[in-house]
Protein backbone atom coordinates (compact mmCIF):
# COMPACT_ATOMS: atom_id res chain seq x y z
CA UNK A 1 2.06 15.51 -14.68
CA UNK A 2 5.35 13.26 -14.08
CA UNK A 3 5.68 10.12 -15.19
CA UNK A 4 6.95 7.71 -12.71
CA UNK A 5 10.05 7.54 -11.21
CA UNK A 6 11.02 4.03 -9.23
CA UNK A 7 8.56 2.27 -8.35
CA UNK A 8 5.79 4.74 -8.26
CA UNK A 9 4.93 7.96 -10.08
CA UNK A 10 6.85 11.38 -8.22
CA UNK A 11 2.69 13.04 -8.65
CA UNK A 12 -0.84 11.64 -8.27
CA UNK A 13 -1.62 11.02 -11.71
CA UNK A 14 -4.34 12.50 -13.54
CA UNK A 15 -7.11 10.32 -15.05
CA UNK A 16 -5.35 11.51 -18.71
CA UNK A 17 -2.04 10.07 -17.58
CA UNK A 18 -2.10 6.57 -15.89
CA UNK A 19 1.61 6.74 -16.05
CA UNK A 20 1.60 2.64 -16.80
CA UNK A 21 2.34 0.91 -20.45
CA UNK A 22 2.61 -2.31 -18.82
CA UNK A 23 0.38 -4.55 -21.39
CA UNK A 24 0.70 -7.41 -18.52
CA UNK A 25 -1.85 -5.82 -16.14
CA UNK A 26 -4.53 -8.41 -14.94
CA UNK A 27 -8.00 -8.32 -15.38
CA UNK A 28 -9.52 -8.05 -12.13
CA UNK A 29 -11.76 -10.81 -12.40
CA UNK A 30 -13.03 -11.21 -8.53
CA UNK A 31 -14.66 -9.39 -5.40
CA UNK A 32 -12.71 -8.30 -2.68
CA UNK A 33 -13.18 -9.78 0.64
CA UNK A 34 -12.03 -7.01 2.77
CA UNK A 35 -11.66 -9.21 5.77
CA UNK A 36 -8.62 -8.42 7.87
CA UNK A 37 -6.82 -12.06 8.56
CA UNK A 38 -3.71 -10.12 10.54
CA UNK A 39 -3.48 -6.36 12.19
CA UNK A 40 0.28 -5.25 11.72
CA UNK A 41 0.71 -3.06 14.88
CA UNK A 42 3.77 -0.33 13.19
CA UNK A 43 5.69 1.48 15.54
CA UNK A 44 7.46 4.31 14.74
CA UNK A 45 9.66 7.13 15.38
CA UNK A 46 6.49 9.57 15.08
CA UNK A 47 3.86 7.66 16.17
CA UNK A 48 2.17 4.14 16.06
CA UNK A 49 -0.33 3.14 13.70
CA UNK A 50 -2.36 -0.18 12.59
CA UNK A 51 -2.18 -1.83 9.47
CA UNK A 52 -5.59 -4.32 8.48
CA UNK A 53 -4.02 -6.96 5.75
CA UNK A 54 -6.40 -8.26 3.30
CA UNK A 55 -4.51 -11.66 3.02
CA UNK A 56 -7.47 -13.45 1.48
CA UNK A 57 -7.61 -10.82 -1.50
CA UNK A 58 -4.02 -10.61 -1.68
CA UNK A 59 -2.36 -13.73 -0.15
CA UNK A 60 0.81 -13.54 -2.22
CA UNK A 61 1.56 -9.64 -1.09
CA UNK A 62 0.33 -10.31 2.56
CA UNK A 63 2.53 -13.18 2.62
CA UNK A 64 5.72 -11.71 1.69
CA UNK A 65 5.48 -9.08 3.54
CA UNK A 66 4.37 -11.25 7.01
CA UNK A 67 7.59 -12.96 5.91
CA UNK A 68 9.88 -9.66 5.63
CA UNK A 69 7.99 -8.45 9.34
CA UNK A 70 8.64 -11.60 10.96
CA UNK A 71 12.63 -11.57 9.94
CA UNK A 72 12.58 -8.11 11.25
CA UNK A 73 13.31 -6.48 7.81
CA UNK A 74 11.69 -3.30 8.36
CA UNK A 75 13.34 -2.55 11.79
CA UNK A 76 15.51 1.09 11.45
CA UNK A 77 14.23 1.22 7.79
CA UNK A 78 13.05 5.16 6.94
CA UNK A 79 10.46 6.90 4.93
CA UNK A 80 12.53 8.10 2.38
CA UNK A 81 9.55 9.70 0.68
CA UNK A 82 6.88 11.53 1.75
CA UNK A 83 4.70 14.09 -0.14
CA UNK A 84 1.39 15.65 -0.21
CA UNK A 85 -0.32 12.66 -1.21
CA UNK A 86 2.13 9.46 0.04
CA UNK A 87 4.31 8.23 2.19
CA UNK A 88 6.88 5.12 1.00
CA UNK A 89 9.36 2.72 2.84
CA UNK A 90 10.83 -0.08 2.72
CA UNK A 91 14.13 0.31 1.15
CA UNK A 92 17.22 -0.70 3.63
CA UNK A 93 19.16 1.70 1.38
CA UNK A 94 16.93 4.65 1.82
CA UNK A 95 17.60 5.90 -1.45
CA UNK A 96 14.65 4.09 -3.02
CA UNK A 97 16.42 2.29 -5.35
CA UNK A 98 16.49 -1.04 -2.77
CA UNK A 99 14.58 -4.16 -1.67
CA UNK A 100 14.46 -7.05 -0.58
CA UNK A 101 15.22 -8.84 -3.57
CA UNK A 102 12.71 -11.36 -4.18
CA UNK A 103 10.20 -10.33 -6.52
CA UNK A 104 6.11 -11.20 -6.30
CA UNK A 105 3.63 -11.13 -8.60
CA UNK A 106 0.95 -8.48 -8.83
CA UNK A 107 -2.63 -9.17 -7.52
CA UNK A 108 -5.55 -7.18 -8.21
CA UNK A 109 -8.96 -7.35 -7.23
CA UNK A 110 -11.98 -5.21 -7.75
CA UNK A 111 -12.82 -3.48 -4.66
CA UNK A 112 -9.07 -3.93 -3.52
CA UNK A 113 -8.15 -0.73 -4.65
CA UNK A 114 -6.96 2.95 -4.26
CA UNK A 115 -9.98 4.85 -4.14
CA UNK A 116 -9.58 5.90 -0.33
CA UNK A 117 -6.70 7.73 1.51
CA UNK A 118 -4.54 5.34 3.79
CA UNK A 119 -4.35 2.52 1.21
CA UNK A 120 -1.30 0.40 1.38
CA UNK A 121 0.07 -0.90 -1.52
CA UNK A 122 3.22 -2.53 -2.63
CA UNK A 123 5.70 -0.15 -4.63
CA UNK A 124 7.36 -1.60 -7.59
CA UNK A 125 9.63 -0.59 -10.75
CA UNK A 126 7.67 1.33 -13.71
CA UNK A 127 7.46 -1.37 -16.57
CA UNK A 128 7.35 -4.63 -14.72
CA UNK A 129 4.02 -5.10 -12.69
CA UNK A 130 5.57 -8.33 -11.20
CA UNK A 131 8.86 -6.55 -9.78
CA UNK A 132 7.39 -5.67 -6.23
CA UNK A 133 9.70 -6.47 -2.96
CA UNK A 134 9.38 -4.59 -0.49
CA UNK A 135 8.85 -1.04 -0.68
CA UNK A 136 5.41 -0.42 0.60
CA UNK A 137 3.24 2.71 0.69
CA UNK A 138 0.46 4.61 2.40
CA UNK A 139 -2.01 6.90 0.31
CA UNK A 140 -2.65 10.21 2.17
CA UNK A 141 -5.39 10.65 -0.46
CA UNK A 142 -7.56 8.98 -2.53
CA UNK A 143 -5.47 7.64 -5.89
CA UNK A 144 -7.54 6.08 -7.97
CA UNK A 145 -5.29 5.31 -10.90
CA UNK A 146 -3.40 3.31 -9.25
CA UNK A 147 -6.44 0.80 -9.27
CA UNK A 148 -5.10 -2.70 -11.13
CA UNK A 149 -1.22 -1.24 -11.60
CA UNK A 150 0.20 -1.51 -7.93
CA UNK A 151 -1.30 -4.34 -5.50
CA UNK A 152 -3.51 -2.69 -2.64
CA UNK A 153 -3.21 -5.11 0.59
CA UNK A 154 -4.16 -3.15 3.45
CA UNK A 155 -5.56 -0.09 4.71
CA UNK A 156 -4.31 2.02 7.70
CA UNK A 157 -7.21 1.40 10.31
CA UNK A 158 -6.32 2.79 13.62
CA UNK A 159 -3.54 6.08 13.58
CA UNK A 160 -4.26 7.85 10.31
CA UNK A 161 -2.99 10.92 12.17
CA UNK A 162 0.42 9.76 12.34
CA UNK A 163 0.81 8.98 8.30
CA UNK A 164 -0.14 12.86 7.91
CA UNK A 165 2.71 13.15 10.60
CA UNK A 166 5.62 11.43 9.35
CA UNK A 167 8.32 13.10 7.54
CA UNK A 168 11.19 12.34 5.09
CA UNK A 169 14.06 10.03 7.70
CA UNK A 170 11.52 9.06 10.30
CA UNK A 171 11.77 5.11 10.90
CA UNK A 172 9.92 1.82 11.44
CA UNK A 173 11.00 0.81 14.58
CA UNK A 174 9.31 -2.36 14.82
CA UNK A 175 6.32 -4.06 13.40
CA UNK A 176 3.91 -6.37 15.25
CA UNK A 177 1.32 -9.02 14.11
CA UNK A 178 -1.93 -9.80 16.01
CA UNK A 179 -5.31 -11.34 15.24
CA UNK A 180 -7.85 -9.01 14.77
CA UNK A 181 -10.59 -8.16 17.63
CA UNK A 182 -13.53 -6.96 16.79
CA UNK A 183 -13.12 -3.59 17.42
CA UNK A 184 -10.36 -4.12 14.17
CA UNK A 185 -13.23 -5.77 11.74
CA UNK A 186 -15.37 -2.88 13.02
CA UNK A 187 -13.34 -0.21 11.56
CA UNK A 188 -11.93 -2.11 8.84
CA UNK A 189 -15.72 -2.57 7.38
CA UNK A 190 -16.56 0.84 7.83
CA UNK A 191 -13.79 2.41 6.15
CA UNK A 192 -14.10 -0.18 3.13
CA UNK A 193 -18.15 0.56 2.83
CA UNK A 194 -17.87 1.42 -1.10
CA UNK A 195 -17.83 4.93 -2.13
CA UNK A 196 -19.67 5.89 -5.43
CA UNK A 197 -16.87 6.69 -7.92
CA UNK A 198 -17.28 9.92 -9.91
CA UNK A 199 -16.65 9.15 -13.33
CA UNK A 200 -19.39 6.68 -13.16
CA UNK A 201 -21.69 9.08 -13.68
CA UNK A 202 -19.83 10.37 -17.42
CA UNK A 203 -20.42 6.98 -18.95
């Protein structure tokens, strides 16, 4: 397997390569919530889908990036990549060498992680695990090693179709934030309901 590229690795990594030196990882030393505070409504050029954000596992990520939607920073911004297992944006360049240019901190929780597909989690450069923007990306797949590496804040909820959809140029053409109903905490809970993982079972 690769070894990462900007920001995140170019393939899923293998549980032999986690891809990550970075000796400043956290421990993850609380339970997630998994309570949706905000639904981010994204529209785009091939489709709409709904974003549940975790702000009271991750209020430094949610907040930046509530920040970033509410200046409008994603409008015309494209997924410049998009493979089998992920699809990234963010990056007003579109080469995915860009941000916003204020860096946050990496949070981690256990239970706010990557272990099922439609994660969103906040890209950042290999090395520093406090160098995040905002680049963002959705999981099309289940990515466990990125569990405690890259912050996971929300999880696609409503329009999972349209992730598998969206190809390399489509765009964000606008983001919108709403309180969540209780349809929203409905699905949110029953995609987070844990999942055993695998190599539990080994040890």
């Amino acid at each position: 397997m690769l070894y990462p590229e900007l920001y995140l690795p170019k393939t899923l990594p293998t549980d032999q390569h986690t891809h990550d030196n970075d000796n400043q990882k956290p421990k993850e030393t609380s339970v997630a919530y998994l309570e949706p505070v905000h639904i981010a409504t994204v529209k785009t050029t091939r489709g709409t889908f709904q974003i549940a954000l975790y702000e009271k596992d991750a209020p430094i990520t949610t907040k930046n990036f509530i920040e970033l939607v509410n200046r409008g920073f994603y409008k015309g911004i494209k997924f410049h990549r998009v493979e089998d297992w992920v699809v990234q944006c963010g990056d007003p360049t579109g080469t995915g060498a860009g941000g916003s240019g204020k860096k946050i901190k990496l949070e981690t929780k256990q239970g706010l992680d990557f272990n099922k597909p439609y994660a969103v989690g906040m890209a950042r450069e290999p090395g520093d695990p406090n160098s995040a923007t905002s680049q963002f990306f959705i999981t099309k797949t289940a990515a466990r090693n990125l569990n405690g590496q890259y912050a996971m804040f929300g999880r696609v909820i409503h329009g999972q179709e349209v992730i598998d959809r969206i190809q390399k140029g489509d765009k964000i053409l606008d983001i919108k934030l709403s309180k969540p109903t209780g349809n929203d905490f409905a699905r949110a809970l029953k995609i987070e309901k844990p999942i055993p993982d695998p190599r539990d079972k080994e040890k």
